[in-house]
N, C-alpha and C. Protein backbone atom coordinates (compact mmCIF):
# COMPACT_ATOMS: atom_id res chain seq x y z
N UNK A 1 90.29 56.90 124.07
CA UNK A 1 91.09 55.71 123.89
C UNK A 1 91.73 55.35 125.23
N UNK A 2 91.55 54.14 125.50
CA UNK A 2 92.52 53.68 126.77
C UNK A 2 93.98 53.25 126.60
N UNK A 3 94.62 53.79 127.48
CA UNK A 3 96.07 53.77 127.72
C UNK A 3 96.29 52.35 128.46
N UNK A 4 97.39 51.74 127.30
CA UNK A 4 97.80 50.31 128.00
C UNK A 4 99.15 50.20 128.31
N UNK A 5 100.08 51.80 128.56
CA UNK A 5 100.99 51.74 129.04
C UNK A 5 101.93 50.86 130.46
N UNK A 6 102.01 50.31 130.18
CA UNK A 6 102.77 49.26 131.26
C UNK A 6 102.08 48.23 131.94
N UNK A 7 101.28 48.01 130.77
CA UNK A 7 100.30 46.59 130.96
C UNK A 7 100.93 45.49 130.81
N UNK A 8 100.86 44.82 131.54
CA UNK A 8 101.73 43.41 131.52
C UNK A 8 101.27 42.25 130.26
N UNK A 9 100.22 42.53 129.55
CA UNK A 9 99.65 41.43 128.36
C UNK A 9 99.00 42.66 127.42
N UNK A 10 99.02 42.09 126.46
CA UNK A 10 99.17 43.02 125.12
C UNK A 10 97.27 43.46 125.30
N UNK A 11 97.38 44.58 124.77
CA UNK A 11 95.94 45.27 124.50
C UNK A 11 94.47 44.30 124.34
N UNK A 12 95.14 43.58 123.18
CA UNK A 12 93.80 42.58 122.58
C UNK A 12 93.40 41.39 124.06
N UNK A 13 94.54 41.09 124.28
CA UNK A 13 93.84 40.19 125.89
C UNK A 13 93.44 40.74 126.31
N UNK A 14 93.70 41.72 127.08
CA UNK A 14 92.81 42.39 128.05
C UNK A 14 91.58 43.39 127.58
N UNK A 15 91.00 43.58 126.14
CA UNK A 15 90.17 43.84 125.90
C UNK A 15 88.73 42.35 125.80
N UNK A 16 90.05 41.32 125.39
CA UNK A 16 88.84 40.07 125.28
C UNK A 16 88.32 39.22 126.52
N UNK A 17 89.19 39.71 127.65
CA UNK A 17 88.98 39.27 128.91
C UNK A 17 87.80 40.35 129.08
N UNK A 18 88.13 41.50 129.55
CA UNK A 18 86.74 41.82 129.86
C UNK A 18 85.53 42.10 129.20
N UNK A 19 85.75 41.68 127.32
CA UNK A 19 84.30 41.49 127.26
C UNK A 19 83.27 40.10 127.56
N UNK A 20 84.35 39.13 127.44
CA UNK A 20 83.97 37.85 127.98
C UNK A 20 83.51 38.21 129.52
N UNK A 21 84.11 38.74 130.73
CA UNK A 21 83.58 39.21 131.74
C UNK A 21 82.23 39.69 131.76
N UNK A 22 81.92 40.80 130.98
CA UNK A 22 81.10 41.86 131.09
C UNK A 22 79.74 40.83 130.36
N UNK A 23 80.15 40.06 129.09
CA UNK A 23 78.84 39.58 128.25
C UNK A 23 78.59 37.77 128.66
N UNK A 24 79.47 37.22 129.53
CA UNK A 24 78.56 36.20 129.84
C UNK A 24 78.70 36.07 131.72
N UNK A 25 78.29 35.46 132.46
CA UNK A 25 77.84 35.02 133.60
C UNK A 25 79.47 34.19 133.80
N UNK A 26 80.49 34.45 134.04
CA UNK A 26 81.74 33.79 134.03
C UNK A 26 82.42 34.83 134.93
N UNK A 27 83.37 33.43 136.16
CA UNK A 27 84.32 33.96 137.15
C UNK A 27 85.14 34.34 136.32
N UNK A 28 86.02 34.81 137.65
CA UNK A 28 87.62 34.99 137.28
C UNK A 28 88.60 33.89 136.99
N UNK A 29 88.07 33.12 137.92
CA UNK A 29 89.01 31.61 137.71
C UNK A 29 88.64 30.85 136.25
N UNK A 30 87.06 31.14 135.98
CA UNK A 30 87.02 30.71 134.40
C UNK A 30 87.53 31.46 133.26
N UNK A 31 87.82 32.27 133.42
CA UNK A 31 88.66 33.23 132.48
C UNK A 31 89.74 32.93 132.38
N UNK A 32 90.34 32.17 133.63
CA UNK A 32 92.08 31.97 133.81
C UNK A 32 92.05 30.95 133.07
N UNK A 33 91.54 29.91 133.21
CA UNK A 33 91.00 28.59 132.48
C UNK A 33 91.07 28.82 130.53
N UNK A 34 90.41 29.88 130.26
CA UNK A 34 89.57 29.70 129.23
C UNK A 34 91.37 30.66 128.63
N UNK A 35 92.03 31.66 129.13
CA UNK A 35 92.66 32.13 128.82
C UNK A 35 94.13 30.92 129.08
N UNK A 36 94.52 29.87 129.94
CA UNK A 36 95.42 29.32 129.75
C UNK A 36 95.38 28.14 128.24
N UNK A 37 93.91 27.88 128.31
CA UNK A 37 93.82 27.19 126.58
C UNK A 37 94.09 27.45 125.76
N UNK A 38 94.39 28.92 125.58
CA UNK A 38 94.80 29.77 124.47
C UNK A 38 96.27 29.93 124.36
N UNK A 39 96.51 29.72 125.40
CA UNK A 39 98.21 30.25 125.31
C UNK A 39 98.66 30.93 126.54
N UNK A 40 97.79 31.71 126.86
CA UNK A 40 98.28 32.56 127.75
C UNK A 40 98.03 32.70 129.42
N UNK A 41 99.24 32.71 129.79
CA UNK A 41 99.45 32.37 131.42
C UNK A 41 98.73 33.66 132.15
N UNK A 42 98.02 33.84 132.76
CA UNK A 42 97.37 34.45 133.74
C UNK A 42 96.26 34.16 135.10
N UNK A 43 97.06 34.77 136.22
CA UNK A 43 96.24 34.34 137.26
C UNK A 43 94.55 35.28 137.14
N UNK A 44 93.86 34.27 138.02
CA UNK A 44 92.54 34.91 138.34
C UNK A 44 92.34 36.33 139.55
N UNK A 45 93.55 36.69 140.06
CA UNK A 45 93.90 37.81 140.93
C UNK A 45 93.82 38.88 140.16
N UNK A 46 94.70 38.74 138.97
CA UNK A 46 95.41 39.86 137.81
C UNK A 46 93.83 39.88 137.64
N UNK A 47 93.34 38.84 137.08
CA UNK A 47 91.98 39.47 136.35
C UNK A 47 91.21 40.63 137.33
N UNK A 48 90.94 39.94 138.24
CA UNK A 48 90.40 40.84 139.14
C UNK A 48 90.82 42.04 138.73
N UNK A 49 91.61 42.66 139.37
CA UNK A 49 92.35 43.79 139.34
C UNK A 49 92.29 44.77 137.95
């Protein structure tokens, strides 16, 4: 199990960010995009990282 201790966005984002990463052909900056439609504020740096 992965530890999301002092993750700045709750578990389920950052599991749906990188499967969207991993399963289609999409930047970082489209993720920031696709993730500010939803609600949620995040830069394309954080993703990186």
């Amino acid at each position: 199990m992965i530890d999301f201790k002092g993750s700045q966005f709750k578990r389920d984002i950052i599991l749906w960010d990188i499967r969207w990463y991993v399963a289609y052909p999409i930047s970082h900056r489209h993720l920031e995009e696709m993730m500010q439609k939803r609600g949620v504020t995040v830069d394309h740096s954080s993703l990186n990282r």
